[in-house]
C-alpha atoms as a PDB file:
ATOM      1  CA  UNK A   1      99.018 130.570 143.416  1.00  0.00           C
ATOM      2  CA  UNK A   2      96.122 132.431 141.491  1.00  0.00           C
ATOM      3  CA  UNK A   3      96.837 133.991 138.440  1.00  0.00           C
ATOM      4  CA  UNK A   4      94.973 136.309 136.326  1.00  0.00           C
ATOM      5  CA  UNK A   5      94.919 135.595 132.466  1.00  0.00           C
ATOM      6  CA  UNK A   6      95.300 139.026 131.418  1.00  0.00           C
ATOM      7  CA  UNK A   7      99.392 139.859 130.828  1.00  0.00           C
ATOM      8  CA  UNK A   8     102.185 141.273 129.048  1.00  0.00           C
ATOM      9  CA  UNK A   9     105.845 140.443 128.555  1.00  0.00           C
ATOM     10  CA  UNK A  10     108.812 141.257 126.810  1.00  0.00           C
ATOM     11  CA  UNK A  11     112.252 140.656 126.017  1.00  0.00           C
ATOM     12  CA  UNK A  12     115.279 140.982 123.984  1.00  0.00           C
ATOM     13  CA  UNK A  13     117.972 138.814 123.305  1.00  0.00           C
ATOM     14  CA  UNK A  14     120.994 139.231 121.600  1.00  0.00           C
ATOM     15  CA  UNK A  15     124.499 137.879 120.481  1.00  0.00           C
ATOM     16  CA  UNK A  16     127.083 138.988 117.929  1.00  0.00           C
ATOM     17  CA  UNK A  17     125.182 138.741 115.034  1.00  0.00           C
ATOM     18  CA  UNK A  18     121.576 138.361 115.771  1.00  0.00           C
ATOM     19  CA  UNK A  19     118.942 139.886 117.752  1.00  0.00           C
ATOM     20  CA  UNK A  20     115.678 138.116 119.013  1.00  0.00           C
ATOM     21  CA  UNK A  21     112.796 140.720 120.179  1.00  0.00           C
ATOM     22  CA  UNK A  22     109.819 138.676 122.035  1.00  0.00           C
ATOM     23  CA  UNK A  23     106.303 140.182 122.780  1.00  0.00           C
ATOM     24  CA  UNK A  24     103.685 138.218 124.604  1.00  0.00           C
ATOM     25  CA  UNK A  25     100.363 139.605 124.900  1.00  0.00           C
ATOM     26  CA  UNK A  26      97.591 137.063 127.436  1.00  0.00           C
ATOM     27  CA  UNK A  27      94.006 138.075 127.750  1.00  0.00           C
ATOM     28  CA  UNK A  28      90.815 135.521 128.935  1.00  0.00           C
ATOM     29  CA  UNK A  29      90.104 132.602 126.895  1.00  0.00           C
ATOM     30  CA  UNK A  30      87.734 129.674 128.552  1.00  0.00           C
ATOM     31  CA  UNK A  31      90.576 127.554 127.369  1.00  0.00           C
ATOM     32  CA  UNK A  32      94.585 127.912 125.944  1.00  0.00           C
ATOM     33  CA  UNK A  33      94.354 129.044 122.522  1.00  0.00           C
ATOM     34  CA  UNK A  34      98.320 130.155 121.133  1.00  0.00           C
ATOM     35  CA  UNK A  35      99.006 132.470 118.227  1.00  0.00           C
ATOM     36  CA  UNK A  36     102.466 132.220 117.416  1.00  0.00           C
ATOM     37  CA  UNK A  37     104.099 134.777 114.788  1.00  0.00           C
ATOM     38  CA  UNK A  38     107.066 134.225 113.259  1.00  0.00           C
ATOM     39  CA  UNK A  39     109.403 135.793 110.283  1.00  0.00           C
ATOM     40  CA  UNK A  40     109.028 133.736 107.732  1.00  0.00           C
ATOM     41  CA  UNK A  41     112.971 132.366 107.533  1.00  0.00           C
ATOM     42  CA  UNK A  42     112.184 130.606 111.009  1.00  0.00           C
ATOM     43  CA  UNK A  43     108.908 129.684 110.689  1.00  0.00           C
ATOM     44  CA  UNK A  44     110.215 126.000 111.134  1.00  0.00           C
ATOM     45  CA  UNK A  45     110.345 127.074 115.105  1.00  0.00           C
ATOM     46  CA  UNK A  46     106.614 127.482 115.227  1.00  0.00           C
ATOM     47  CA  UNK A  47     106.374 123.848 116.994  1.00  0.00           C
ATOM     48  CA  UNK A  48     109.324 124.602 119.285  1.00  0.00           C
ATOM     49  CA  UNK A  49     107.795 127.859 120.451  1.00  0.00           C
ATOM     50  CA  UNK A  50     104.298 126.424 121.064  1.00  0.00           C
ATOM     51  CA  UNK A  51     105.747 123.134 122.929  1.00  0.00           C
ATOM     52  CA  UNK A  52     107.514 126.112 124.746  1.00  0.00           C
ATOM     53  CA  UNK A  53     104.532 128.026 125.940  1.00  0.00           C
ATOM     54  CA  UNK A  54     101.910 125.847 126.943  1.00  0.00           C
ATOM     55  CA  UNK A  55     104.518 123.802 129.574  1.00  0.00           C
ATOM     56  CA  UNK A  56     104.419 127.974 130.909  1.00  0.00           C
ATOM     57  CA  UNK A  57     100.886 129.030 130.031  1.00  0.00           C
ATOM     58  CA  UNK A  58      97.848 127.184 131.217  1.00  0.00           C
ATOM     59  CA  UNK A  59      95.511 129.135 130.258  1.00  0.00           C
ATOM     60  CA  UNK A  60      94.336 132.292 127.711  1.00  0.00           C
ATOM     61  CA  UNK A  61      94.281 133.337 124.618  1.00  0.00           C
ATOM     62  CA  UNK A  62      98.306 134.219 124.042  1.00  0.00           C
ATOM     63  CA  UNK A  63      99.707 136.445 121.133  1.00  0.00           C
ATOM     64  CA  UNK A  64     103.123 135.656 120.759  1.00  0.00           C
ATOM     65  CA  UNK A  65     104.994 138.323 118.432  1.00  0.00           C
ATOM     66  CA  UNK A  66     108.609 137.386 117.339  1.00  0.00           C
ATOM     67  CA  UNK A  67     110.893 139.775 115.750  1.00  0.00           C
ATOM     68  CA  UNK A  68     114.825 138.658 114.599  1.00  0.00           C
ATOM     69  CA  UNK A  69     117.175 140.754 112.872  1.00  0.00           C
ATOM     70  CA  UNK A  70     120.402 139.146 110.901  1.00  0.00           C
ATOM     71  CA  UNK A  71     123.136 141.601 111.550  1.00  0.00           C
ATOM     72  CA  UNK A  72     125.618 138.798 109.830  1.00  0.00           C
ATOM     73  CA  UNK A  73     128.040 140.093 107.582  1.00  0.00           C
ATOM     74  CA  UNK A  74     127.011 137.911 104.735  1.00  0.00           C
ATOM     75  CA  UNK A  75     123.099 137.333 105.395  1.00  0.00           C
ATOM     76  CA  UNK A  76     122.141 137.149 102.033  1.00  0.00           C
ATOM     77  CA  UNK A  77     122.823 133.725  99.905  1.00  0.00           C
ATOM     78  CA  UNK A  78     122.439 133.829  96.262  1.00  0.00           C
ATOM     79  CA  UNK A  79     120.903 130.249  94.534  1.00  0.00           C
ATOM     80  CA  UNK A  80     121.177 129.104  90.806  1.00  0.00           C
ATOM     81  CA  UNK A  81     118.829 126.600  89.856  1.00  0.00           C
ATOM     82  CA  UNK A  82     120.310 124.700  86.772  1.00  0.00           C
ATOM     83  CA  UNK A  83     117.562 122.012  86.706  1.00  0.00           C
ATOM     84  CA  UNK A  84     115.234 125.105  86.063  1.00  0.00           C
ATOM     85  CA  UNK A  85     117.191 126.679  83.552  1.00  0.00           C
ATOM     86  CA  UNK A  86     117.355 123.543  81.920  1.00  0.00           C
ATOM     87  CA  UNK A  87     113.732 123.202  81.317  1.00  0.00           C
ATOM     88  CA  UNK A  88     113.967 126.561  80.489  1.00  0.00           C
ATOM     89  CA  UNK A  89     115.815 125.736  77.517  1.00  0.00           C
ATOM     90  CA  UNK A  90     114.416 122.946  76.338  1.00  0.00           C
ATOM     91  CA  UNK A  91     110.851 124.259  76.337  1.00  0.00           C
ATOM     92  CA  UNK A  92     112.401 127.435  73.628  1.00  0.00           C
ATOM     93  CA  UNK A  93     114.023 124.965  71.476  1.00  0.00           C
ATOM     94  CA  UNK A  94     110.508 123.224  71.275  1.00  0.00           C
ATOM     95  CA  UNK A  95     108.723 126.191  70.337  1.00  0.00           C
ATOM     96  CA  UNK A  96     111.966 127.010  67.777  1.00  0.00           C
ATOM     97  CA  UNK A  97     111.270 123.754  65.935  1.00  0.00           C
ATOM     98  CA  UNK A  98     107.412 123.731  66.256  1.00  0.00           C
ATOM     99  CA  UNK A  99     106.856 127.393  65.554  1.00  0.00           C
ATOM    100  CA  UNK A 100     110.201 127.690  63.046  1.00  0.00           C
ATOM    101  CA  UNK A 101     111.178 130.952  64.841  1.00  0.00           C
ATOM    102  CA  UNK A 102     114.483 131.564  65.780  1.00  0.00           C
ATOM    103  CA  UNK A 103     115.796 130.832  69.202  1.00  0.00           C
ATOM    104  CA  UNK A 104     117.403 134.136  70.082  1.00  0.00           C
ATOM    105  CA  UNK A 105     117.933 133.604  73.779  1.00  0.00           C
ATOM    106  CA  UNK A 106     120.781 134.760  75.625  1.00  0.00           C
ATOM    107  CA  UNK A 107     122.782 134.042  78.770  1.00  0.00           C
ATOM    108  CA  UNK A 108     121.209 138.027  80.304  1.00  0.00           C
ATOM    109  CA  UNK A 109     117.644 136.510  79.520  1.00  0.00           C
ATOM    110  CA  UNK A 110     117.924 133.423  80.803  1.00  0.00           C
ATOM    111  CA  UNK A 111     119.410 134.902  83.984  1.00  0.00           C
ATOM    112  CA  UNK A 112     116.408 136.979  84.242  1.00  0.00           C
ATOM    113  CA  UNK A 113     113.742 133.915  84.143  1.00  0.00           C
ATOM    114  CA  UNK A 114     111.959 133.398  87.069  1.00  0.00           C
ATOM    115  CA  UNK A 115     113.616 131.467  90.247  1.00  0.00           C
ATOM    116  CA  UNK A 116     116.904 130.728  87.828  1.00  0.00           C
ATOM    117  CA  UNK A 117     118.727 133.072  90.336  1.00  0.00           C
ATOM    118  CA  UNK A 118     117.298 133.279  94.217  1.00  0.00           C
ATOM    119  CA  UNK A 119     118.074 135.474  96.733  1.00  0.00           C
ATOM    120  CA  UNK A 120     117.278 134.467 100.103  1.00  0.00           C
ATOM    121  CA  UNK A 121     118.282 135.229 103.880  1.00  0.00           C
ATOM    122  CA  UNK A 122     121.170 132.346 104.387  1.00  0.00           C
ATOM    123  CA  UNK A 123     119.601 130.960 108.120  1.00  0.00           C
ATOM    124  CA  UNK A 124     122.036 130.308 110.712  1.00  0.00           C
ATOM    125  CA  UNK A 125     122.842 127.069 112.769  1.00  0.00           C
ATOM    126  CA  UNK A 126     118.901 126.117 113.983  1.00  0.00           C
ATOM    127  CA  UNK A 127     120.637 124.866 116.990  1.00  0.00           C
ATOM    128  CA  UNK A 128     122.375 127.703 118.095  1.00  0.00           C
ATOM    129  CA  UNK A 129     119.201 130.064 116.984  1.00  0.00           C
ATOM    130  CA  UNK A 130     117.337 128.158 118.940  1.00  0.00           C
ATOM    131  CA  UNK A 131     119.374 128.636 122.360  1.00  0.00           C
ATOM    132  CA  UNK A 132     119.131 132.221 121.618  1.00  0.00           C
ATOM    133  CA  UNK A 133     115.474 132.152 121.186  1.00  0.00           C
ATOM    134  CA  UNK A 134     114.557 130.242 123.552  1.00  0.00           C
ATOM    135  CA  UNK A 135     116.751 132.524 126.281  1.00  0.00           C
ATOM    136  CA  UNK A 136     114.432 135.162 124.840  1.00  0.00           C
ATOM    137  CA  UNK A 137     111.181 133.438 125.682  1.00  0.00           C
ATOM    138  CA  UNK A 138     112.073 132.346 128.908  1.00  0.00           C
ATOM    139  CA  UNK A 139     112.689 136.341 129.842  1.00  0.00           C
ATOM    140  CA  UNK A 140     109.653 137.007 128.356  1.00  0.00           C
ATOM    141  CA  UNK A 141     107.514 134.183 129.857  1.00  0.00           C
ATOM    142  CA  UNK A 142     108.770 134.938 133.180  1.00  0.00           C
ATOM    143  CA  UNK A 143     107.644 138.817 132.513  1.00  0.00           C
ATOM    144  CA  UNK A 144     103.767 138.131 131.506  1.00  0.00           C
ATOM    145  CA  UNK A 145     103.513 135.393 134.699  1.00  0.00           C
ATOM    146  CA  UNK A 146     104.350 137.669 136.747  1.00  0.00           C
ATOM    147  CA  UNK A 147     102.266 140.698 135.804  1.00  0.00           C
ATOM    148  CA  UNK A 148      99.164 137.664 136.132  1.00  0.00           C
ATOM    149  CA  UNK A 149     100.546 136.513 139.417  1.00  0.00           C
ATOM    150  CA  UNK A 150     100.290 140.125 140.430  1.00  0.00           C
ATOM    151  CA  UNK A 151      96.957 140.697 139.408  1.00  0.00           C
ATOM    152  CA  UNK A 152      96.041 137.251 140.520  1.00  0.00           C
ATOM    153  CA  UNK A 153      96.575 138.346 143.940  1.00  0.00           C
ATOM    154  CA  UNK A 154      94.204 141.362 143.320  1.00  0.00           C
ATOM    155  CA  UNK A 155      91.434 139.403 142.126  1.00  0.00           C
ATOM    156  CA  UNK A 156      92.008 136.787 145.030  1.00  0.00           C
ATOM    157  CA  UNK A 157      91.940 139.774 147.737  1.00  0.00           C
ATOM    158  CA  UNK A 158      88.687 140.668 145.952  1.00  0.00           C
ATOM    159  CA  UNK A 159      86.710 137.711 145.734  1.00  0.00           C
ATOM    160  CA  UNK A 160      88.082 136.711 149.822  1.00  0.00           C
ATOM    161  CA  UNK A 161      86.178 140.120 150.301  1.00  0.00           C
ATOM    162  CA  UNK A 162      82.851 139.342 148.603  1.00  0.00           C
ATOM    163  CA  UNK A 163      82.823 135.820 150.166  1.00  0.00           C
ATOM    164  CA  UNK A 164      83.061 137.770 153.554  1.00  0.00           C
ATOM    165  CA  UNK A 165      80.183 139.454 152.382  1.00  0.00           C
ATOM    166  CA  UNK A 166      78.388 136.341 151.122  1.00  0.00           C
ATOM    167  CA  UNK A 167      78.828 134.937 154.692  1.00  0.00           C
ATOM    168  CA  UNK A 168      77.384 137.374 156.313  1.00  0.00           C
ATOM    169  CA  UNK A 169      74.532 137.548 153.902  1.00  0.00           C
ATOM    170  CA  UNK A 170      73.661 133.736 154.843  1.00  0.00           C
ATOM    171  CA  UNK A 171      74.307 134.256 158.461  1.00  0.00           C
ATOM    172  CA  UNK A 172      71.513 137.293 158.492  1.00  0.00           C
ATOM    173  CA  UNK A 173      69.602 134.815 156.497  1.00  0.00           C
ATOM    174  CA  UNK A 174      69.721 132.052 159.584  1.00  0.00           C
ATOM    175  CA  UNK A 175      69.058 134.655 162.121  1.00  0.00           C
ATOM    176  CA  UNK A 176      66.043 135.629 160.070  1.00  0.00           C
ATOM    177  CA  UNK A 177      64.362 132.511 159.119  1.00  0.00           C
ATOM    178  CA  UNK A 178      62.850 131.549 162.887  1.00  0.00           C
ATOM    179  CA  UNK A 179      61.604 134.891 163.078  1.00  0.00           C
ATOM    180  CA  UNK A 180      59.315 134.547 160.164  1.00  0.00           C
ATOM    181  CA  UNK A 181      57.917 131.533 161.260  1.00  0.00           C
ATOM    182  CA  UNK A 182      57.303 133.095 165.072  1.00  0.00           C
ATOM    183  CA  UNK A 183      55.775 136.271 162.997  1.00  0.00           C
ATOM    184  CA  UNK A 184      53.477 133.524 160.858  1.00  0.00           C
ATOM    185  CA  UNK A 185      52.440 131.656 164.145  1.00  0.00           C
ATOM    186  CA  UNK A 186      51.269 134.940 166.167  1.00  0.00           C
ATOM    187  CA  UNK A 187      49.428 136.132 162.777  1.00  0.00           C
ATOM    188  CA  UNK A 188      47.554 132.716 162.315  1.00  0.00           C
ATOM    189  CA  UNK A 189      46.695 132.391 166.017  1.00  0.00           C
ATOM    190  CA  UNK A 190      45.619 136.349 165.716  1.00  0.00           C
ATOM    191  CA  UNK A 191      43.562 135.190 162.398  1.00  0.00           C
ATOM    192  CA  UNK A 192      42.087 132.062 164.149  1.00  0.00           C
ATOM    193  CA  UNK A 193      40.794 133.750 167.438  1.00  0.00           C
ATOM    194  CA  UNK A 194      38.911 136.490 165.321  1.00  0.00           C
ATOM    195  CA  UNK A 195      37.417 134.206 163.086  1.00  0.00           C
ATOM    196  CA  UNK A 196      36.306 131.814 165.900  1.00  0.00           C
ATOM    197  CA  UNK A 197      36.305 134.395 168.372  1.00  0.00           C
ATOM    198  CA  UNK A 198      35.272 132.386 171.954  1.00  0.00           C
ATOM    199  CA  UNK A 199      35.400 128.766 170.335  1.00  0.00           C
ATOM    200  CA  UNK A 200      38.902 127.271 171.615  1.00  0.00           C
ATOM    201  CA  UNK A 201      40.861 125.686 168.552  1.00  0.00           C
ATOM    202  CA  UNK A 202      43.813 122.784 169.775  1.00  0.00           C
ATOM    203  CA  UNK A 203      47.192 124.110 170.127  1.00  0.00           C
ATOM    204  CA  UNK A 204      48.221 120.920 167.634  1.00  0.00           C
ATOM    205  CA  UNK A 205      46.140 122.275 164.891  1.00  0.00           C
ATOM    206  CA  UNK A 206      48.189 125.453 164.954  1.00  0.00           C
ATOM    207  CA  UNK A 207      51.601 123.487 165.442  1.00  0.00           C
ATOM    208  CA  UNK A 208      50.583 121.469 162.401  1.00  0.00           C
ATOM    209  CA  UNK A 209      49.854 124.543 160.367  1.00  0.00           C
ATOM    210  CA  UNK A 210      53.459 126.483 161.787  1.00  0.00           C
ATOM    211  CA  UNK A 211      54.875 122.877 160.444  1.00  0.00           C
ATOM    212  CA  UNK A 212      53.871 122.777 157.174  1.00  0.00           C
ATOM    213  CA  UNK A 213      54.452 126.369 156.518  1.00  0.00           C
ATOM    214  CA  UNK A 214      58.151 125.991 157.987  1.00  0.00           C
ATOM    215  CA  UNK A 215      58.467 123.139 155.926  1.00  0.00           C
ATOM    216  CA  UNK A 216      57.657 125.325 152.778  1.00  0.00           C
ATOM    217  CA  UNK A 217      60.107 127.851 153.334  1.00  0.00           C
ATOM    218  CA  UNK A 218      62.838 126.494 154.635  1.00  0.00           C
ATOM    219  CA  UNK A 219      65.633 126.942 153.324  1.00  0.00           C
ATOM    220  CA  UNK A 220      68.587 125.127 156.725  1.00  0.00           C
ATOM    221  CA  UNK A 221      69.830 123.151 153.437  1.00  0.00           C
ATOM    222  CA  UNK A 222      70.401 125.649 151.422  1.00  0.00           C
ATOM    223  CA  UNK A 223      71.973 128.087 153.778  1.00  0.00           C
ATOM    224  CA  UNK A 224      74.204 125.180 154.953  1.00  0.00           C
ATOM    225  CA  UNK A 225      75.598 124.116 151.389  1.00  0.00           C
ATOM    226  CA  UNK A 226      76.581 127.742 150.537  1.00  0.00           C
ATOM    227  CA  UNK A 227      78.341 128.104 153.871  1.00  0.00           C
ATOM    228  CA  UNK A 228      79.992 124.537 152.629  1.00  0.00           C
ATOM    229  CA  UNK A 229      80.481 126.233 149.180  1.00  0.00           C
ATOM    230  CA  UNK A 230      82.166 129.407 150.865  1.00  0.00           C
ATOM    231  CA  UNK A 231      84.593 127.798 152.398  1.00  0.00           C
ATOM    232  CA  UNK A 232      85.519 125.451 149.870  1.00  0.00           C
ATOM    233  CA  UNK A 233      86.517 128.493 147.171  1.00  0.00           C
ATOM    234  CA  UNK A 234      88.390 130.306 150.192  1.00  0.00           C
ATOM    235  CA  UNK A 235      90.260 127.034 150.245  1.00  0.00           C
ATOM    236  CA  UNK A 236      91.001 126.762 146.509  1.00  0.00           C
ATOM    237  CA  UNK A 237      91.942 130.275 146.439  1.00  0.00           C
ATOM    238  CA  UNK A 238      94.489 129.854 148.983  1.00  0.00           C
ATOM    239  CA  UNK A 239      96.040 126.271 148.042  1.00  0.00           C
ATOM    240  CA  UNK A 240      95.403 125.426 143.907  1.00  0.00           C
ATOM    241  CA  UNK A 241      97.011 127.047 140.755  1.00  0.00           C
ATOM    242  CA  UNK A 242      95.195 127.380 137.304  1.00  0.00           C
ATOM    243  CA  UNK A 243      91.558 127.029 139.367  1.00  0.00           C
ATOM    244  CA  UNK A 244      89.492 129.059 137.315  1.00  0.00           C
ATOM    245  CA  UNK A 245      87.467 126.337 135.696  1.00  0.00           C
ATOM    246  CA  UNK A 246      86.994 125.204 139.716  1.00  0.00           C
ATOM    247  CA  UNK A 247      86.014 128.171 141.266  1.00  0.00           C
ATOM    248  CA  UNK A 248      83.727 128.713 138.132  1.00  0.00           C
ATOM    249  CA  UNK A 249      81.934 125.689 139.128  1.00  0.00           C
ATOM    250  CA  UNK A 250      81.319 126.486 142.357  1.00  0.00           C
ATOM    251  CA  UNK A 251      80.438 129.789 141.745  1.00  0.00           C
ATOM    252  CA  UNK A 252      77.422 127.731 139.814  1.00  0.00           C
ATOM    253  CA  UNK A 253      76.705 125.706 142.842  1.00  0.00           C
ATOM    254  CA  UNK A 254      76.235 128.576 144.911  1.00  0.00           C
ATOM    255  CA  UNK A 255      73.879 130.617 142.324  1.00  0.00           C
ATOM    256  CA  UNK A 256      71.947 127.464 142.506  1.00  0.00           C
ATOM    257  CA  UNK A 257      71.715 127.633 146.053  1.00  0.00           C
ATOM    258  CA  UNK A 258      70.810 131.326 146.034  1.00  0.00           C
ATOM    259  CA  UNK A 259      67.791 130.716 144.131  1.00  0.00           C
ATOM    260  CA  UNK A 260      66.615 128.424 145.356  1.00  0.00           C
ATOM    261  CA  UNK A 261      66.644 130.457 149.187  1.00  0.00           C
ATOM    262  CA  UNK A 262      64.751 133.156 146.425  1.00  0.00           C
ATOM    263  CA  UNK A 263      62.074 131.074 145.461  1.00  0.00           C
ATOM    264  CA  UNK A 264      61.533 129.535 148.733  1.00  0.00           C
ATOM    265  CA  UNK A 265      61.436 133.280 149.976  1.00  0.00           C
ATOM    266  CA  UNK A 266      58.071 134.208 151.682  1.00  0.00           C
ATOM    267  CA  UNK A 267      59.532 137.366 153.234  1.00  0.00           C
ATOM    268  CA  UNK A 268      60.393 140.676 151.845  1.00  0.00           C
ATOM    269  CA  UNK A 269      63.476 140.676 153.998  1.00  0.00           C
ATOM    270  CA  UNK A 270      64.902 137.200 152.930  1.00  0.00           C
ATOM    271  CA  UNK A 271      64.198 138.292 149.773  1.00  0.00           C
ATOM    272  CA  UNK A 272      66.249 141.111 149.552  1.00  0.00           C
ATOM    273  CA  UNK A 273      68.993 139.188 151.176  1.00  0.00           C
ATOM    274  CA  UNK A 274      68.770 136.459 148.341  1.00  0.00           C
ATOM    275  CA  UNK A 275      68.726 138.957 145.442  1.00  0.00           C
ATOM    276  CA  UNK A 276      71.652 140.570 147.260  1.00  0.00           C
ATOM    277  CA  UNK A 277      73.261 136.925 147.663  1.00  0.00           C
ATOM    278  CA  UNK A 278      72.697 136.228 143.712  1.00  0.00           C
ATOM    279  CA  UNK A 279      73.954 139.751 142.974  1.00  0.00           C
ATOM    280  CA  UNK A 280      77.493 139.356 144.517  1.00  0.00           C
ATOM    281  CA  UNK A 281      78.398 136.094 143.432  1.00  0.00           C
ATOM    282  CA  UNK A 282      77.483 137.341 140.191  1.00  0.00           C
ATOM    283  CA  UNK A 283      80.112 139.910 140.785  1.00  0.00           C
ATOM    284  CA  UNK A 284      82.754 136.842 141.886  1.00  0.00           C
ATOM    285  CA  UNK A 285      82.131 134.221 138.945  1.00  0.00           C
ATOM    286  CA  UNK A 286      82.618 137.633 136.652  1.00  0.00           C
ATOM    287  CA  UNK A 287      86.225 137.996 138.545  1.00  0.00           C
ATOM    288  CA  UNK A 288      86.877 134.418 138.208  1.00  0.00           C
ATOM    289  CA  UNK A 289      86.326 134.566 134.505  1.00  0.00           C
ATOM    290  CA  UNK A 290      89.565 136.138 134.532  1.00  0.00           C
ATOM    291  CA  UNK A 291      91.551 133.434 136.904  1.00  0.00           C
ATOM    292  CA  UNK A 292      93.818 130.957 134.663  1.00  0.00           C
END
């Protein structure tokens, strides 16, 4: 199955108390690269959620956006840190003997010192977060493979339709090639007869010449390799997943082929038809940048 790499998904998820909102957001990437944003009370799930997505996503440069909201009734934990306070008071009745000021602290200031008393988001059972979470990213995974499966299938339809077009292109190719060389054999007998006009030349010296002309431009090699080429992407299209980095290669393969049919060219008409040939697979390895 082709997909494309360009998505979007997302979910929500929800139980009694809390409330998981998921956003994935895929786009091309010549290989996986994940961006995973979390609040910072569960950013201890970053691992979890990665493991998650790349068993799911092949392929792309993925945004993953992940929203949670505590609707517990008591959310918010309140720390004391005596060790702290401690130190706290030992370091003022250091400076009260060193300095000989008096040590006028109080239980308010104290309280007041930094990190004495925290207030923090009190996290829930990781366990049964994590069931909740990860029922949100499998809604949400399922949501951005599908909108690439979908456009998979429109950049398959389009790149069957170009190779169509490829094949013919070759095939008009084939069909043209032994007329050139008939063309170049009437022109050089034509050329020869003038030149010698009643002196008979040997039918072998022109054969020779046809030969080594035919043998210049050429191109039965060529022509069969991208037919070979053709039908080798039709085939990945229709039976691999996550091909892109195939197809790409092929696509290479085939540009190769092109021009070297272009610079073997020694006819306007082939010509054309190559530069045609190099234009549209241009167009398909520019689609298949977008297949995971």
């Amino acid at each position: 199955m082709i997909k494309s790499m360009t998505g979007f998904g997302r979910a929500e998820v929800l139980d009694k108390s809390h409330k998981f909102t998921i956003e994935l957001k895929t786009v091309n990437h010549r290989y996986l690269d994940l961006s995973v944003r979390l609040p910072r009370q569960l950013i201890f799930f970053e691992t979890a959620v990665r493991s998650y997505l790349k068993k799911h996503i092949l392929r792309g440069k993925v945004d993953a956006f992940i929203f949670y909201e505590d609707h517990s009734p008591e959310k918010i934990l309140l720390t004391y840190n005596e060790e702290l306070a401690g130190q706290y008071l030992g370091y003022f009745q250091q400076i009260e003997k060193r300095f000989q000021v008096e040590n006028d602290i109080t239980l308010s200031t104290l309280a007041r010192l930094p990190e004495v008393f925290v207030m923090e988001q009190k996290v829930q059972d990781e366990d049964s977060l994590w069931q909740l979470l990860e029922k949100g990213l499998e809604k949400a995974v399922d949501s951005v493979v599908e909108t690439r499966r979908l456009e998979g299938e429109e950049l398959k339809k389009d790149i069957q339709r170009k190779l169509d077009s490829l094949g013919e292109k070759v095939a008009q190719i084939e069909r043209r090639s032994p007329q050139v060389l008939a063309a170049y054999r009437e022109k050089l007998e034509t050329k020869t007869a003038e030149l010698l006009q009643d002196t008979q030349i040997e039918e072998s010296r022109i054969a020779a010449e046809v030969v080594i002309y035919a043998d210049k431009i050429c191109s039965d090699e060529e022509t069969v390799r991208l037919k070979s080429h053709i039908k080798n992407m039709a085939q990945v299209l229709d039976e691999e997943e996550s091909a892109g980095r195939k197809l790409d290669f092929i696509a290479q393969e085939m540009n190769r082929e092109s021009n070297t049919i272009l610079s073997k060219a020694n006819d306007l008409e082939i010509s054309n038809i190559a530069i045609d040939l190099k234009t549209e697979i241009e167009k398909i390895r520019e689609q298949i940048q977008n297949i995971e």
